[in-house]
N, C-alpha and C. Protein backbone atom coordinates (compact mmCIF):
# COMPACT_ATOMS: atom_id res chain seq x y z
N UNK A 1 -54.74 69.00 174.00
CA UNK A 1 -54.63 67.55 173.86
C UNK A 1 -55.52 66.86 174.88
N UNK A 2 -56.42 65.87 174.46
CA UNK A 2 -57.27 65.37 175.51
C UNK A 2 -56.54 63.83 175.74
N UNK A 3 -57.45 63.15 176.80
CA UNK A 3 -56.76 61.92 177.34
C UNK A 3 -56.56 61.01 176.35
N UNK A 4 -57.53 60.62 175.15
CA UNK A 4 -57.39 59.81 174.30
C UNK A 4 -56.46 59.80 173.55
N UNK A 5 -55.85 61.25 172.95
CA UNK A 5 -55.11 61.46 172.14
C UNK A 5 -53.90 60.84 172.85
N UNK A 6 -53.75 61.75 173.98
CA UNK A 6 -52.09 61.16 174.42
C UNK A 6 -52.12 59.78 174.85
N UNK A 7 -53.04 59.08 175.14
CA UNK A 7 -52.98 57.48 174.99
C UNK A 7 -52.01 57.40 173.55
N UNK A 8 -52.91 57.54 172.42
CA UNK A 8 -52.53 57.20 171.16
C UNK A 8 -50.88 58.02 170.80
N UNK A 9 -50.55 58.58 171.55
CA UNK A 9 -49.57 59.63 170.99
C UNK A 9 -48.47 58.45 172.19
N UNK A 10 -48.94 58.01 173.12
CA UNK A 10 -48.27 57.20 173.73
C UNK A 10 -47.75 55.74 173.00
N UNK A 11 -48.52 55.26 172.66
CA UNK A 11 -49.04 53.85 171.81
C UNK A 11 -47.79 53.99 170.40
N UNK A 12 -47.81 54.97 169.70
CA UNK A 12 -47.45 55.22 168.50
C UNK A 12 -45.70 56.09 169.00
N UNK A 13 -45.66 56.27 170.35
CA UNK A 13 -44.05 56.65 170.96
C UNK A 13 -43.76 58.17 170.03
N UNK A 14 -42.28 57.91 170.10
CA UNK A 14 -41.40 59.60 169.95
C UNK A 14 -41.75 59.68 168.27
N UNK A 15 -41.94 60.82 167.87
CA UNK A 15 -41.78 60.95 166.33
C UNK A 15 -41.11 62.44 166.31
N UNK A 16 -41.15 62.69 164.79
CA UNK A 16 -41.10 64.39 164.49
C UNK A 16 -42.21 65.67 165.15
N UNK A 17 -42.90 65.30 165.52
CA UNK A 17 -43.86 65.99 166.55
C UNK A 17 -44.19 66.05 168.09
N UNK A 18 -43.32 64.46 168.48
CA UNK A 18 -43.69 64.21 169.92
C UNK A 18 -42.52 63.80 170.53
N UNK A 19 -42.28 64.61 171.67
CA UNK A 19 -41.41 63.92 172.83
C UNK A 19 -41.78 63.65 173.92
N UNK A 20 -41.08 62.61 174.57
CA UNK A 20 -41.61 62.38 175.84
C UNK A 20 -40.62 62.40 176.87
N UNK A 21 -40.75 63.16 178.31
CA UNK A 21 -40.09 62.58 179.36
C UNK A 21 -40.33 62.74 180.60
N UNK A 22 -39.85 61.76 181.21
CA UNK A 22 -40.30 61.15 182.73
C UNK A 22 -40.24 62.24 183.64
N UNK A 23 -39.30 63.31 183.48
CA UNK A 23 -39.30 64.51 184.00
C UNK A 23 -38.28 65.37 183.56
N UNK A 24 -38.10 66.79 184.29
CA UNK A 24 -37.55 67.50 183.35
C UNK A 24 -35.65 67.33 183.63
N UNK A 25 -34.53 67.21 182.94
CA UNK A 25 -32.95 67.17 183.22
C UNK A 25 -32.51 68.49 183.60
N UNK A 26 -31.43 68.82 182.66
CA UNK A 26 -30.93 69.62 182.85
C UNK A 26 -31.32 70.80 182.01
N UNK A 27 -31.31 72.11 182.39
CA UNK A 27 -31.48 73.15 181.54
C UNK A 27 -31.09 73.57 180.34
N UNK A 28 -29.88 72.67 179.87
CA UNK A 28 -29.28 73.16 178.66
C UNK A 28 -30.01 71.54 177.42
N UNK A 29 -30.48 70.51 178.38
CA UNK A 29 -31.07 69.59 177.47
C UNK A 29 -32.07 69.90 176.84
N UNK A 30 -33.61 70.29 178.21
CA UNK A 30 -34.58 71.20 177.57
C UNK A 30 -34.40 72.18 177.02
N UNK A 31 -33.63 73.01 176.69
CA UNK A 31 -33.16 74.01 175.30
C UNK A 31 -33.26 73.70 174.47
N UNK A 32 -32.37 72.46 174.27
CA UNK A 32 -31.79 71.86 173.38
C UNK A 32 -33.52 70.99 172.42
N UNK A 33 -34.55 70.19 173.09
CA UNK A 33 -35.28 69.47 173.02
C UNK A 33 -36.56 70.81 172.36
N UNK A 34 -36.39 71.92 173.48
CA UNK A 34 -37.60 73.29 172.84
C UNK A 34 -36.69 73.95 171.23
N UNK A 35 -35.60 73.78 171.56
CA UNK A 35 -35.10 74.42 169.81
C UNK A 35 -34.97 73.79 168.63
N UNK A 36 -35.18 72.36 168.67
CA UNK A 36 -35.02 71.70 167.80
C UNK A 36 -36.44 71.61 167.41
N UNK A 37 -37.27 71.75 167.69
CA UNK A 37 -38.96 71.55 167.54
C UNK A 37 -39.28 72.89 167.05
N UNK A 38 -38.77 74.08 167.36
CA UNK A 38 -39.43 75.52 166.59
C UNK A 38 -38.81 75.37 165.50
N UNK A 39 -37.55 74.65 165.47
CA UNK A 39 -36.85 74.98 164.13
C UNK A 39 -37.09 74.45 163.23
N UNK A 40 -37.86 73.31 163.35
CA UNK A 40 -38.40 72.11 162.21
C UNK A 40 -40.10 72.69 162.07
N UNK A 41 -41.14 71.65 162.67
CA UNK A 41 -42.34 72.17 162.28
C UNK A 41 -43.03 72.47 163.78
N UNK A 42 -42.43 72.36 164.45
CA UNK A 42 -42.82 72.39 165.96
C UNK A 42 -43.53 70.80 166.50
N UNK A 43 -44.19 71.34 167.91
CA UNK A 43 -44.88 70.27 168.16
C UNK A 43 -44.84 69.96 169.69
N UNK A 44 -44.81 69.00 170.46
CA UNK A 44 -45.32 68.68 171.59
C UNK A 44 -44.15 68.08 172.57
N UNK A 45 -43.88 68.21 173.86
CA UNK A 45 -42.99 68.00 174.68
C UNK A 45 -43.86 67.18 175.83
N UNK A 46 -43.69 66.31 176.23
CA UNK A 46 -44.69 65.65 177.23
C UNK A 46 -44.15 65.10 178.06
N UNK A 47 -44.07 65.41 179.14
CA UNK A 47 -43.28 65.68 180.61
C UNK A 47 -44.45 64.94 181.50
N UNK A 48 -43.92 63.61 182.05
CA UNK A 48 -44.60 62.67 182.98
C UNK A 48 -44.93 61.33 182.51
N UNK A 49 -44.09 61.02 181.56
CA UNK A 49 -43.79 59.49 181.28
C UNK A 49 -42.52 59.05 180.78
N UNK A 50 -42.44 58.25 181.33
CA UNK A 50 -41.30 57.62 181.26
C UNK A 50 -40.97 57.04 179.67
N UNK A 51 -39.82 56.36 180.08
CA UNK A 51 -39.33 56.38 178.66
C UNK A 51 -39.46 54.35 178.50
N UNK A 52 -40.47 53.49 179.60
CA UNK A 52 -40.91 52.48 179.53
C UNK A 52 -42.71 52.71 178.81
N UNK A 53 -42.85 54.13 178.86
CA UNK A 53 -44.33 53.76 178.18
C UNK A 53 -45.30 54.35 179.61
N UNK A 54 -44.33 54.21 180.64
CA UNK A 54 -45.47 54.26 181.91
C UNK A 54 -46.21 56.22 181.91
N UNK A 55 -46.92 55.98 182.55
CA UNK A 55 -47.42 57.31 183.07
C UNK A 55 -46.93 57.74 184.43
N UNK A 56 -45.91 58.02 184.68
CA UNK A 56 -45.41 58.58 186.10
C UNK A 56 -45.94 59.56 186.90
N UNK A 57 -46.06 60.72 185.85
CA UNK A 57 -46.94 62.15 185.97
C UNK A 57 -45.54 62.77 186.97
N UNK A 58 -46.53 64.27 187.33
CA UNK A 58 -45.33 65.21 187.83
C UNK A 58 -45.78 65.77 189.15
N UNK A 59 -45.55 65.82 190.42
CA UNK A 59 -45.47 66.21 191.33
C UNK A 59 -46.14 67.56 191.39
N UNK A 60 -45.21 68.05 190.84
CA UNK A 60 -45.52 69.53 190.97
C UNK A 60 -45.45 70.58 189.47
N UNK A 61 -46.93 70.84 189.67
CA UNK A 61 -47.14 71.19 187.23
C UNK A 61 -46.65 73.04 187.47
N UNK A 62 -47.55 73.62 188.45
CA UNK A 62 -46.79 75.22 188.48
C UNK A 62 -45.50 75.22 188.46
N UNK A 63 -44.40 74.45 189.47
CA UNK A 63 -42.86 74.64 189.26
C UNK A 63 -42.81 74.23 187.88
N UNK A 64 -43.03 72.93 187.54
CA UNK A 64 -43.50 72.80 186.22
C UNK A 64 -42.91 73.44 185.36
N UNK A 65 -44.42 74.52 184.98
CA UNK A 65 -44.20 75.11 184.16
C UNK A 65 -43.62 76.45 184.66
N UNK A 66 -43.29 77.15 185.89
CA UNK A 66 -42.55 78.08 185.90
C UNK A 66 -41.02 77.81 185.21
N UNK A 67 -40.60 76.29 185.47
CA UNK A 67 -39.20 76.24 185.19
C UNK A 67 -39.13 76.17 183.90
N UNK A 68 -40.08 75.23 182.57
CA UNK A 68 -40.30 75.59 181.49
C UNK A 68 -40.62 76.76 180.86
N UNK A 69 -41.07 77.90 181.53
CA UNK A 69 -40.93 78.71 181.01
C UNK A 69 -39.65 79.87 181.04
N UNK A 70 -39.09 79.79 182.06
CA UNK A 70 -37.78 80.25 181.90
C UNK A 70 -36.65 79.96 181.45
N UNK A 71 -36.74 78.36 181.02
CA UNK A 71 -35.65 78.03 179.71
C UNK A 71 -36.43 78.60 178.83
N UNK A 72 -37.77 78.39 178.33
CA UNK A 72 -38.09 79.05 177.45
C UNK A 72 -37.42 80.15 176.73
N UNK A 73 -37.30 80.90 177.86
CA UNK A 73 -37.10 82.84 177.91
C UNK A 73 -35.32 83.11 177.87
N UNK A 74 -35.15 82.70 178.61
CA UNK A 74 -33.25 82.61 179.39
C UNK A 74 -32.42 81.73 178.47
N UNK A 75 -33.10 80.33 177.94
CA UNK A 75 -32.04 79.61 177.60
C UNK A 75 -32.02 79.28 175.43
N UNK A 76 -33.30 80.53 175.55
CA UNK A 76 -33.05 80.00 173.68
C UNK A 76 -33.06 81.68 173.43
N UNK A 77 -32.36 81.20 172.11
CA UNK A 77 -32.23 82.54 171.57
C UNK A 77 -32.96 82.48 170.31
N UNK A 78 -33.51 83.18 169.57
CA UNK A 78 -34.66 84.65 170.61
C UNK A 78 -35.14 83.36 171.91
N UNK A 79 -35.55 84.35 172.57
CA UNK A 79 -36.40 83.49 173.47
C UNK A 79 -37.80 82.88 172.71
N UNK A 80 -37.86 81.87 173.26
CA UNK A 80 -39.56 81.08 172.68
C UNK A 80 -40.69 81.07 173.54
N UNK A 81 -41.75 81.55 173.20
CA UNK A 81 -43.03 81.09 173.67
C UNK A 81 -43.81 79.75 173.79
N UNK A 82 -43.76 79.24 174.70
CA UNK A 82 -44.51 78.20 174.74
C UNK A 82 -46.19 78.57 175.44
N UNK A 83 -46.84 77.41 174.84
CA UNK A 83 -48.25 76.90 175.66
C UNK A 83 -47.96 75.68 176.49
N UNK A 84 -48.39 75.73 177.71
CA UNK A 84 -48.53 74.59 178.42
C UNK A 84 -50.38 74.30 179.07
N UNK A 85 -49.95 72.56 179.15
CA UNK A 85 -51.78 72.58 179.58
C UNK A 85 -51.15 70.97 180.38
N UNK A 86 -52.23 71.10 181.16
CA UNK A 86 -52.00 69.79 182.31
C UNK A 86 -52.80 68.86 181.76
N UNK A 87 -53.16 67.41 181.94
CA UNK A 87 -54.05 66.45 182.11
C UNK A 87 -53.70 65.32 182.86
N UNK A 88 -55.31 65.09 183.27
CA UNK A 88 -54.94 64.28 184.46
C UNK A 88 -55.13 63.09 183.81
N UNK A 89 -54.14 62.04 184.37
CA UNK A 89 -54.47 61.07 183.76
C UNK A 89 -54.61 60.32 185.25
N UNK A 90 -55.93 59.48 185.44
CA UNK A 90 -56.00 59.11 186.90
C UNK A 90 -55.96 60.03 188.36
N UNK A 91 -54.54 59.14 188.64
CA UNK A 91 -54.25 60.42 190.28
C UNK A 91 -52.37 61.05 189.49
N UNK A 92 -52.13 60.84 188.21
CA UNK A 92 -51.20 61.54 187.68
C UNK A 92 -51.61 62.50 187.20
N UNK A 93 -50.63 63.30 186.83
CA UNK A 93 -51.07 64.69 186.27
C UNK A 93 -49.42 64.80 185.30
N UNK A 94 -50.00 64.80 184.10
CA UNK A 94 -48.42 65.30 182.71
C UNK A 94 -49.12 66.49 182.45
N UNK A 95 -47.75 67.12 181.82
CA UNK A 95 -47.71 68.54 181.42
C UNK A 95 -47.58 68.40 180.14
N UNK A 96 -47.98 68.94 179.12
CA UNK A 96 -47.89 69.10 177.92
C UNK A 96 -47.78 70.44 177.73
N UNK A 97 -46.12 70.50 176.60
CA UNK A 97 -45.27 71.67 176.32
C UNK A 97 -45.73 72.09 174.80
N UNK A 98 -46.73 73.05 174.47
CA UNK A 98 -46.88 73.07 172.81
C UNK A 98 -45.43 73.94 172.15
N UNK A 99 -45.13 73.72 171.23
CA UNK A 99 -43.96 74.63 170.85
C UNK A 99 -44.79 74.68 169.61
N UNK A 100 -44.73 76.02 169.19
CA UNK A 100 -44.92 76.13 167.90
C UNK A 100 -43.84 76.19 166.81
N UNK A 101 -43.85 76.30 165.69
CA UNK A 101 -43.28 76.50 164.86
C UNK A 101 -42.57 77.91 164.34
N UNK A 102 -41.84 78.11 165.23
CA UNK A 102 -40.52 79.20 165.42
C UNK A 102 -41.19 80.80 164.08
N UNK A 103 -41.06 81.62 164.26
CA UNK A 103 -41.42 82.84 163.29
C UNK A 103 -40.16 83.25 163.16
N UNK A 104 -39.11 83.25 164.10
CA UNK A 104 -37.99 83.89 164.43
C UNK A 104 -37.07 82.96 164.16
N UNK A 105 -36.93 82.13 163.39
CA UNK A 105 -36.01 80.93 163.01
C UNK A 105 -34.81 80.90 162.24
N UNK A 106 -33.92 80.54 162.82
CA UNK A 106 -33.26 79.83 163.29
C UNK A 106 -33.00 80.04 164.65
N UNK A 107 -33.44 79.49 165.77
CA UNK A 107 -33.53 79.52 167.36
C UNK A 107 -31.75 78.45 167.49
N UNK A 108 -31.47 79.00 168.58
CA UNK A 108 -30.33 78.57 169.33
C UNK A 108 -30.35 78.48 170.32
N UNK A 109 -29.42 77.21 171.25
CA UNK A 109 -29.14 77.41 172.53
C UNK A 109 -28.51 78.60 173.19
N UNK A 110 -28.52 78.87 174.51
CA UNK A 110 -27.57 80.18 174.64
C UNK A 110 -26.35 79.61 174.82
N UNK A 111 -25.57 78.18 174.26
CA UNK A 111 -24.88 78.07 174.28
C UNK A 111 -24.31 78.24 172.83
N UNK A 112 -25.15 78.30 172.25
CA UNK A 112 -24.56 78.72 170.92
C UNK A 112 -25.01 77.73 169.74
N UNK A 113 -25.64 76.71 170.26
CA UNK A 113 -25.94 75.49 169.35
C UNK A 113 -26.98 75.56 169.06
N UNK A 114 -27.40 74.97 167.45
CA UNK A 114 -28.42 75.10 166.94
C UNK A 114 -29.23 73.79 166.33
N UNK A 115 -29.97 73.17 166.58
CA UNK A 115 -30.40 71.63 166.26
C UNK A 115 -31.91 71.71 165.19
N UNK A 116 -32.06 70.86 164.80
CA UNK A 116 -33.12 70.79 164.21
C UNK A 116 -33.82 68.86 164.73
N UNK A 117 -35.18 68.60 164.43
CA UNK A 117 -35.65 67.28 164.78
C UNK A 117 -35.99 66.45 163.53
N UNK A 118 -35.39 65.37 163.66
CA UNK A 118 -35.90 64.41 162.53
C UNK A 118 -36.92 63.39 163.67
N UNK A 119 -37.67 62.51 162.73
CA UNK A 119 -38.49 61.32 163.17
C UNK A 119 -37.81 60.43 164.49
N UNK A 120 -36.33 60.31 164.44
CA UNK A 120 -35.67 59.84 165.40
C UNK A 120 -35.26 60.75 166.73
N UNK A 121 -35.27 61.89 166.68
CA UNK A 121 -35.01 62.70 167.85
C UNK A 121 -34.75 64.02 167.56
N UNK A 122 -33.51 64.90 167.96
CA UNK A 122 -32.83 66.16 167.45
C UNK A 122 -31.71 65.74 167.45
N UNK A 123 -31.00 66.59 166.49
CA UNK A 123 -29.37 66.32 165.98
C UNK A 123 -29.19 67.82 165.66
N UNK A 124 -27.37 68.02 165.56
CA UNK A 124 -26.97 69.37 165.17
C UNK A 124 -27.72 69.86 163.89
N UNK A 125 -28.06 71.03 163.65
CA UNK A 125 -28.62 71.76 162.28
C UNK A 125 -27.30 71.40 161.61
N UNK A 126 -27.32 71.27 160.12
CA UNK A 126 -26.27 71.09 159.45
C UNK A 126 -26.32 72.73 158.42
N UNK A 127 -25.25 73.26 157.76
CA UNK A 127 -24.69 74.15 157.38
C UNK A 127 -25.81 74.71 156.35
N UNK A 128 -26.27 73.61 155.41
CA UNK A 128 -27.85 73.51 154.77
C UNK A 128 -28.90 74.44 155.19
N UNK A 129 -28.71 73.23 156.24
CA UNK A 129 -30.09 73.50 157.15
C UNK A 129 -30.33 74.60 157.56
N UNK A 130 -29.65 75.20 158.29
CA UNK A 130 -28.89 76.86 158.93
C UNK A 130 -29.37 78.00 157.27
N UNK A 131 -28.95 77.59 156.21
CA UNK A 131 -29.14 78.55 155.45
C UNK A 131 -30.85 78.39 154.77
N UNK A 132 -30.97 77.72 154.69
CA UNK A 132 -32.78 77.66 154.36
C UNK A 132 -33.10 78.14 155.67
N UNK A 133 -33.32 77.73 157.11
CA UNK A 133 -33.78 78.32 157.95
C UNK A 133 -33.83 79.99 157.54
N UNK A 134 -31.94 80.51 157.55
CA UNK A 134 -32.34 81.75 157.47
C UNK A 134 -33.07 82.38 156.12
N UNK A 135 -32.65 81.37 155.65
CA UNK A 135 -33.48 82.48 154.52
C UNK A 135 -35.31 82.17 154.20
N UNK A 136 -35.66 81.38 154.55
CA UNK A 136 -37.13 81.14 155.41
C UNK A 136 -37.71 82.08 156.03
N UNK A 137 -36.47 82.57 156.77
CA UNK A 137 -36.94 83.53 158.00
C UNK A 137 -37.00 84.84 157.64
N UNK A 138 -36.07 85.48 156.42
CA UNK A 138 -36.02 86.48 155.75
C UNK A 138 -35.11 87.18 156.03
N UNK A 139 -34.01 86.49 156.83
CA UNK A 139 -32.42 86.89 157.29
C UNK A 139 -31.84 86.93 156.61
N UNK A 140 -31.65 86.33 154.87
CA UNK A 140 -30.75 86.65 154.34
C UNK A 140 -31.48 87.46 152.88
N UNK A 141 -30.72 87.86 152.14
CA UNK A 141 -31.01 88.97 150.81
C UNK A 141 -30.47 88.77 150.23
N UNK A 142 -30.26 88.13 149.04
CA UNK A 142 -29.51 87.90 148.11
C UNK A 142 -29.09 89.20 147.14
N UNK A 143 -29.91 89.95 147.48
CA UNK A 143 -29.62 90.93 146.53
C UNK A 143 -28.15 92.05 147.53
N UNK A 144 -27.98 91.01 148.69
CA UNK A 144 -27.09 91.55 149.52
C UNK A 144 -25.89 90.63 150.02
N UNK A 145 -25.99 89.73 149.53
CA UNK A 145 -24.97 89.24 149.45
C UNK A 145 -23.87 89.34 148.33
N UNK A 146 -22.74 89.23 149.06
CA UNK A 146 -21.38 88.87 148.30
C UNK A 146 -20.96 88.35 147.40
N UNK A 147 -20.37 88.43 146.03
CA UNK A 147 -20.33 87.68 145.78
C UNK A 147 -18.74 87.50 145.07
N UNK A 148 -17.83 86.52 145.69
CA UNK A 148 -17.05 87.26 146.20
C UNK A 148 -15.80 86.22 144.92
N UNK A 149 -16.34 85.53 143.98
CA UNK A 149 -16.03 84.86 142.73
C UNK A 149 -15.70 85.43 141.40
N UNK A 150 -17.01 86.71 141.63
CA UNK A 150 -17.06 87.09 140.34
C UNK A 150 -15.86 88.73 140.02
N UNK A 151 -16.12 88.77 138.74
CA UNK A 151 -14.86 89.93 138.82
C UNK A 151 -15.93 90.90 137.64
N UNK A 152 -15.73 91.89 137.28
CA UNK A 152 -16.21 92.66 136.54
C UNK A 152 -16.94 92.74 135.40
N UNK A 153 -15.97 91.52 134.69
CA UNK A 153 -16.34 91.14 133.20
C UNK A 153 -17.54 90.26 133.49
N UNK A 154 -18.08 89.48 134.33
CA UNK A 154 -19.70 89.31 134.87
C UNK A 154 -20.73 89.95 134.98
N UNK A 155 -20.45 91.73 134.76
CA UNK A 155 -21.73 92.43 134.91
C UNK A 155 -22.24 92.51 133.60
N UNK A 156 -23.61 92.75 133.67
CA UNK A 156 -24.02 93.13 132.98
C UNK A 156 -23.91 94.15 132.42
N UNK A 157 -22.98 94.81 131.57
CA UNK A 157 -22.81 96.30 131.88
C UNK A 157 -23.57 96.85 131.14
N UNK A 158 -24.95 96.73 129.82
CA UNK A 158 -25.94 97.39 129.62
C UNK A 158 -26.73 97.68 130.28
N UNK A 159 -27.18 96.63 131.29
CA UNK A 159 -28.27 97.00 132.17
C UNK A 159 -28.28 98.03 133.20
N UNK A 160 -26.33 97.57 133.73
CA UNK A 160 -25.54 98.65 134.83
C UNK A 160 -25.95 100.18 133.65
N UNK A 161 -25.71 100.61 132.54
CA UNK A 161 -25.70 101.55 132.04
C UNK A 161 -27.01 102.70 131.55
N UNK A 162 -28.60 101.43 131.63
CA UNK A 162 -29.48 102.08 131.72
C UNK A 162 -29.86 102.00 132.98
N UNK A 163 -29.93 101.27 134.26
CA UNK A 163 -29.57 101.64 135.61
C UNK A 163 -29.26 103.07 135.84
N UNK A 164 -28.43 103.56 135.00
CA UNK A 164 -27.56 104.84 135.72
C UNK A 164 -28.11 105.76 134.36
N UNK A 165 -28.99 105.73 133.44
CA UNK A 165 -29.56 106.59 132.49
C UNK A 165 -30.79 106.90 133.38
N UNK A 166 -31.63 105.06 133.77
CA UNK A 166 -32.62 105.86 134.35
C UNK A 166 -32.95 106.53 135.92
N UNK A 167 -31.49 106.55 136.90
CA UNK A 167 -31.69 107.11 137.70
C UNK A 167 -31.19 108.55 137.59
N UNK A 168 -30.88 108.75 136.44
CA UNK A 168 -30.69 110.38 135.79
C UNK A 168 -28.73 111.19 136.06
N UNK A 169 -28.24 109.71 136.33
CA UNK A 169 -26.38 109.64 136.20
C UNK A 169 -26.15 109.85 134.81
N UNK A 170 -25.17 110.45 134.76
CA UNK A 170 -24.08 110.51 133.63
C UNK A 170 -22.88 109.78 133.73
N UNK A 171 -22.66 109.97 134.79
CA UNK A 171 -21.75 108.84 135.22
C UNK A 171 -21.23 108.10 136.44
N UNK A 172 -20.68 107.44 136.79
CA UNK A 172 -20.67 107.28 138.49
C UNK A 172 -20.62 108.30 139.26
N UNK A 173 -21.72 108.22 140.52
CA UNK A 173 -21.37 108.95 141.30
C UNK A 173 -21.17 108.08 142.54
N UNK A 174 -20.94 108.70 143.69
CA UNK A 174 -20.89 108.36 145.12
C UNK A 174 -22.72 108.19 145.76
N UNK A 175 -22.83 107.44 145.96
CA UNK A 175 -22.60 105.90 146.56
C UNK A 175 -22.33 104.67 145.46
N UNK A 176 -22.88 104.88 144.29
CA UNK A 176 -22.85 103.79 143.48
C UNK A 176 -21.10 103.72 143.34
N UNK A 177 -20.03 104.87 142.90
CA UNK A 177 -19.18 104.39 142.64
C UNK A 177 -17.91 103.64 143.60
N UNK A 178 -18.59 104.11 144.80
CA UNK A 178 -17.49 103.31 145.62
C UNK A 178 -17.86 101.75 146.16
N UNK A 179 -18.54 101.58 145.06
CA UNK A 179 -18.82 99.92 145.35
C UNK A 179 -17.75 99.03 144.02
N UNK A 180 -17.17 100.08 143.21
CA UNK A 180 -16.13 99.87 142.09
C UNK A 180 -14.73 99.68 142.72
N UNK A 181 -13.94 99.29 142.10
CA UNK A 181 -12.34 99.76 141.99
C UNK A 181 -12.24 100.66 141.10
N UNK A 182 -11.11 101.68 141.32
CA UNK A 182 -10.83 102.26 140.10
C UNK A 182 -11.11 101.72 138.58
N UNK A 183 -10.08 100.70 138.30
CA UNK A 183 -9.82 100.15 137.57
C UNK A 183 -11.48 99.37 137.05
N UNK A 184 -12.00 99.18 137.42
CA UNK A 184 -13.44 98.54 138.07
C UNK A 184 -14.32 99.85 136.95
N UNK A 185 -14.46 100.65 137.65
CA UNK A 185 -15.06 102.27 137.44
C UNK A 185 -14.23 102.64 135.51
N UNK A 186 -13.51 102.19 135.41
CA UNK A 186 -12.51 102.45 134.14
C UNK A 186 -12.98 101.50 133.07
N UNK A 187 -13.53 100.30 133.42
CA UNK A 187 -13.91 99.60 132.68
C UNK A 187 -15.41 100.12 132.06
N UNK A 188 -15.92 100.29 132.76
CA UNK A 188 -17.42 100.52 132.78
C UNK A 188 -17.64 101.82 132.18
N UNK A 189 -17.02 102.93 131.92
CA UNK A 189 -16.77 103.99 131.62
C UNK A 189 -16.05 103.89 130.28
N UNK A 190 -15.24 103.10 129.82
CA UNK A 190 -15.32 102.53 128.57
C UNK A 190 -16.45 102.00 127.79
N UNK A 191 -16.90 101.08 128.59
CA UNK A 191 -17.93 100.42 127.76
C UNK A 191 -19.21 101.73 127.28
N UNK A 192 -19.34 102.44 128.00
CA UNK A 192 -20.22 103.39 127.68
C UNK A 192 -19.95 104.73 126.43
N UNK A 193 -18.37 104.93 126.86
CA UNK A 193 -17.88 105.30 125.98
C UNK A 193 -17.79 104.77 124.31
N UNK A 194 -18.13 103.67 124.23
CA UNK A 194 -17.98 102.79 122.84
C UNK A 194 -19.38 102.54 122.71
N UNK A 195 -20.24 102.18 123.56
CA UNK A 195 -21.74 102.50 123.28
C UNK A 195 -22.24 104.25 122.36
N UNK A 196 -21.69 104.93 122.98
CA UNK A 196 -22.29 106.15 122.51
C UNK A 196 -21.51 106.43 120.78
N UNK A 197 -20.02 105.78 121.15
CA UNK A 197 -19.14 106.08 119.64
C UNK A 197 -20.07 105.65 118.59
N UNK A 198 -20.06 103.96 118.75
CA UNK A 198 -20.96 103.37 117.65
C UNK A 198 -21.87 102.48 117.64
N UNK A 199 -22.44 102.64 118.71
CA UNK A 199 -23.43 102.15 119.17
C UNK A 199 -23.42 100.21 119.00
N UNK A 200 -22.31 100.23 119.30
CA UNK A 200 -21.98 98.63 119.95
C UNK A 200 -22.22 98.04 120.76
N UNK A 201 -22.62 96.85 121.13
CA UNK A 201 -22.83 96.39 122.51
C UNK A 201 -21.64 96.96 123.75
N UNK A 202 -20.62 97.19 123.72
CA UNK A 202 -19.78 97.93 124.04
C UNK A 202 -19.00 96.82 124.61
N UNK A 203 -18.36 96.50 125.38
CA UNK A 203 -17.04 95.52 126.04
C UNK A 203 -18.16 94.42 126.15
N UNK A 204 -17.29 93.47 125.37
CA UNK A 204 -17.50 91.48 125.47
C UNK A 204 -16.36 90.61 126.01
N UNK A 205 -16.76 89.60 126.71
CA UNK A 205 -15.29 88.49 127.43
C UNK A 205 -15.30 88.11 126.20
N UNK A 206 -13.48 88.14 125.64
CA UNK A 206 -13.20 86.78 124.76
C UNK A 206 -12.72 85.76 125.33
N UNK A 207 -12.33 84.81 125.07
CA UNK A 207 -12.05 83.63 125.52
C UNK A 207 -11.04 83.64 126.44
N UNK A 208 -9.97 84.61 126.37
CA UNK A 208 -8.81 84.73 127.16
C UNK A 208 -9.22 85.28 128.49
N UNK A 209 -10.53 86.03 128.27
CA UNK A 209 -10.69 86.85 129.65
C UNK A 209 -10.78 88.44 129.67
N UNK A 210 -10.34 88.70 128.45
CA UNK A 210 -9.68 89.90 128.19
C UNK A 210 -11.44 90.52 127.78
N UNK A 211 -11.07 92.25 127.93
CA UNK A 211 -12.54 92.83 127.11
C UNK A 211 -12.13 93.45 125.65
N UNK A 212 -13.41 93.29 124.89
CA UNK A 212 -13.14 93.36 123.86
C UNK A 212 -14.06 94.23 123.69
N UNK A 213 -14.10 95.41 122.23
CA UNK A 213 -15.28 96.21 121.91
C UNK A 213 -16.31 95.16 121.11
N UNK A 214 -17.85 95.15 121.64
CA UNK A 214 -18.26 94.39 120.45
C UNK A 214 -18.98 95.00 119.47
């Protein structure tokens, strides 16, 4: 970032990309301010102006950034990488914090909290938010999840049946069958059974719920 820009980044104040502050608080705020920025699209932290617009600058940019970088490391989970770069503005000197845009996302405080940034600041991640993150991130599998609604008469059970033709089963075995109930395993073993009799679609839901040969 050169001098002009952060003029203009000054001029135009806080957005979804830019924060500003006069110096650094407490350790669990800057967490809070670096996790909400990887978790959205990332973006810029700017340490040495105040929150009148002024340019205050920072005393001291190595403590600086030694102390930014150990919330970095210590206070988010995964830990985050930042870039930092100084500019002088005059006889001030601000630090500029780049955060990128998280790979490892959904980032948390190590207190356990997880935020995301809108145009107005950061706020808690909402329950949503949390599940697109993870599954963005490639944390979740649908083909591994639960699903914990449905009951038997939902499978497909032709497809379950050339599934298990073309992995060269005759009939359940272990591992596939202990993902059944008995009763579960009994159904399905019917339907195949009435497939081979007369070559029926084999068990259909009727309206009651009940299976039927079709």
């Amino acid at each position: 970032m050169g001098r002009n820009e952060l003029q203009e980044r000054i001029a135009r104040w806080e957005g979804l990309h830019t924060e500003f502050k006069g110096r650094i608080g407490s350790p669990n705020e800057l967490a809070k301010d670096l996790v909400c920025m990887a978790n959205t699209d990332g973006g810029q932290l700017i340490i040495g102006v105040s929150e009148d617009r002024s340019i205050v600058g920072v005393e001291d940019t190595d403590a600086t950034h030694q102390l930014v970088d150990n919330i970095a490391y210590n206070n988010c989970e995964p830990p985050l990488t930042v870039i930092q770069e100084v500019l002088a503005m005059g006889e001030a000197k601000v630090v500029v914090v780049n955060i990128p845009k998280g790979s490892q996302r959904p980032y948390r405080t190590n207190q356990g909290m997880y935020y995301t940034r809108t145009t107005s600041g950061c706020r808690h991640a909402s329950r949503e938010e949390l599940l697109r993150l993870f599954q963005a991130a490639g944390s979740i599998f649908y083909d591994e999840t639960p699903l914990l609604r449905l009951s038997i008469s939902d499978l497909d059970l032709d497809a379950f049946d050339l599934y298990l033709q073309e992995t060269g089963q005759k009939d359940l075995q272990i591992p596939a069958a202990s993902a059944f109930r008995p009763d579960q395993r009994s159904a399905i073993r019917r339907h195949r059974e009435l497939r081979r009799s007369n070559g029926s679609k084999g068990l259909e839901r009727t309206p009651s719920g009940r299976d039927r040969a079709g």
